[in-house]
C-alpha atoms as a PDB file:
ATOM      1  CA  UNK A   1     104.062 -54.459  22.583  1.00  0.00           C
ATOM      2  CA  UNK A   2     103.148 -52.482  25.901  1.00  0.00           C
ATOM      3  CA  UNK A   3     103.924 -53.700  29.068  1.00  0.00           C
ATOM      4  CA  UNK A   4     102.915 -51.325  31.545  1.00  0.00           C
ATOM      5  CA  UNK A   5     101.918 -47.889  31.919  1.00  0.00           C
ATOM      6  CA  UNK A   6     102.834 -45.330  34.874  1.00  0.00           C
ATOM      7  CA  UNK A   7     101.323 -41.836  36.025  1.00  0.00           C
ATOM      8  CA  UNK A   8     103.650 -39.792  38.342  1.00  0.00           C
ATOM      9  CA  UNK A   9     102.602 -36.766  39.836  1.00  0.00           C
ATOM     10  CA  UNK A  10     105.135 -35.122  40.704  1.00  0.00           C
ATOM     11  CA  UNK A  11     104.073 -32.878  43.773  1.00  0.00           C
ATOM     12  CA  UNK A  12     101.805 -35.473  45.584  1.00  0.00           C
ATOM     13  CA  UNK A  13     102.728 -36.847  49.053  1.00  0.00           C
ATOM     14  CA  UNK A  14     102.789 -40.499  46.927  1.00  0.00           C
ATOM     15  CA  UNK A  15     103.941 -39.715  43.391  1.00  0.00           C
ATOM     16  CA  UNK A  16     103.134 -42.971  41.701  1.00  0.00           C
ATOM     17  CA  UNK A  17      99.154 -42.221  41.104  1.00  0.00           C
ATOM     18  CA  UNK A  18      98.737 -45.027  38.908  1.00  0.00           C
ATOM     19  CA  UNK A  19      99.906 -48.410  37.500  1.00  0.00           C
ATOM     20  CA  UNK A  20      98.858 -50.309  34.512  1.00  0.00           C
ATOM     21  CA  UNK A  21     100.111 -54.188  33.878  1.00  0.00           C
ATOM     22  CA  UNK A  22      98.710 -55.016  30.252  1.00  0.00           C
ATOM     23  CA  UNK A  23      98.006 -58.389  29.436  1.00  0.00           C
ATOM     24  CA  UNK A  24      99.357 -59.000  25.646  1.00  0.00           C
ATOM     25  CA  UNK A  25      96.131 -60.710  25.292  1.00  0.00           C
ATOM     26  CA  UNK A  26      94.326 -57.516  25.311  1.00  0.00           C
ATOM     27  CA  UNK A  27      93.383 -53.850  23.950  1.00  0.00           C
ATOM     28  CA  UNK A  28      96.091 -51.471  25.536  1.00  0.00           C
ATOM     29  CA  UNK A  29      93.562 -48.993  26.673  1.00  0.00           C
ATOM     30  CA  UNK A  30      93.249 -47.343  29.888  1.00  0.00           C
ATOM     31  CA  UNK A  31      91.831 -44.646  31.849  1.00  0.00           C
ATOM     32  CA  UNK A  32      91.964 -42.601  35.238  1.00  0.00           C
ATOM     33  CA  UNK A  33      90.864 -40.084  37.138  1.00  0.00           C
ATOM     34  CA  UNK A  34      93.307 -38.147  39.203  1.00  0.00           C
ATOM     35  CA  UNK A  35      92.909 -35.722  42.041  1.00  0.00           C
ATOM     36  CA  UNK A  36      95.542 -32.807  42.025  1.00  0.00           C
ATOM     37  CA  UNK A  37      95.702 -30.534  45.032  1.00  0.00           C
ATOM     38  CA  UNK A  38      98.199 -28.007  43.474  1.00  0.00           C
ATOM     39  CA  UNK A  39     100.205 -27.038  39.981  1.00  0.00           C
ATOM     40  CA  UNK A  40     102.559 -29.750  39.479  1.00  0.00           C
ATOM     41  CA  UNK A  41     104.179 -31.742  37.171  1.00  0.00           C
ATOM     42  CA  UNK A  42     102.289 -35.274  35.442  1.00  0.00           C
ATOM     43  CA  UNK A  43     104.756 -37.255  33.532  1.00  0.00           C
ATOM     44  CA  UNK A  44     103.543 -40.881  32.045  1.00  0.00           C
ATOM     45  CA  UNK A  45     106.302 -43.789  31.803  1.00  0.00           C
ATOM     46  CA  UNK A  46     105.419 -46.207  28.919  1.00  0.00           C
ATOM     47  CA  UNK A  47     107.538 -49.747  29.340  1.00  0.00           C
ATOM     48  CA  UNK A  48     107.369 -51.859  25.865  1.00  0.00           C
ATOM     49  CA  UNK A  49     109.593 -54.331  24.521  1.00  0.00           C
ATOM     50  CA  UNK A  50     111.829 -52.025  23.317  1.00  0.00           C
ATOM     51  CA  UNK A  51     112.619 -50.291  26.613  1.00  0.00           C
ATOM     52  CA  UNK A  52     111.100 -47.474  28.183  1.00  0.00           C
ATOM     53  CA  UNK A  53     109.771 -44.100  27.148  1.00  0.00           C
ATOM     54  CA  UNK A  54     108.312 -41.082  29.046  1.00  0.00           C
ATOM     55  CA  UNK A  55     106.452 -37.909  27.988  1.00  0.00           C
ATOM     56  CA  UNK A  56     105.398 -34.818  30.743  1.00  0.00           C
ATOM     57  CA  UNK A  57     103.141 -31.925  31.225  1.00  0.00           C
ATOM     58  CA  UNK A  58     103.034 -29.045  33.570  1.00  0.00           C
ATOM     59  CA  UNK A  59      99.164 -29.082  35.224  1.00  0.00           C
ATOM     60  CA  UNK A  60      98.073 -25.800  36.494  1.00  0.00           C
ATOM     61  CA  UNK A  61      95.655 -25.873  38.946  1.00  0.00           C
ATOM     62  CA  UNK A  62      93.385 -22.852  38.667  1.00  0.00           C
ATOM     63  CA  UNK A  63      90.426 -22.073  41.242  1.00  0.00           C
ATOM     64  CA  UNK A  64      87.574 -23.150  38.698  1.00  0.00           C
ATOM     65  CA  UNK A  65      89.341 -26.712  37.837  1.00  0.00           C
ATOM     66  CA  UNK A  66      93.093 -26.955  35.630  1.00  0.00           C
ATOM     67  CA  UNK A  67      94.404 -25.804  32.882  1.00  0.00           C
ATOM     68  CA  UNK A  68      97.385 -28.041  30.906  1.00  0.00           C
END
């Protein structure tokens, strides 16, 4: 079952962009919109009942939007 869900960007003056406590009660499904001023490193940290597990992605900010 999922706990919470955190977005990190790694080259932001705050890192943590986002935090999601899930109710067991509901749907796990989230969304968000992030602003990213420069390339940088997004990783997501996915607590269950299990333990924890984490996946990342390069972002590179291009002058027409980002590429991942």
């Amino acid at each position: 079952m999922l706990k919470s869900i955190a977005i990190l960007i790694e080259k932001n003056p705050i890192p943590l962009a986002a935090k999601f406590e899930l109710s067991p009660n509901l749907v796990p499904v989230v969304s968000a919109r992030l602003k990213i001023a420069e390339s940088s490193a997004v990783a997501v940290i996915v607590e269950t009942n299990e333990g924890f597990y984490t996946a990342s992605k390069k972002v590179i900010i291009t002058l027409g939007g980002y590429e991942i």
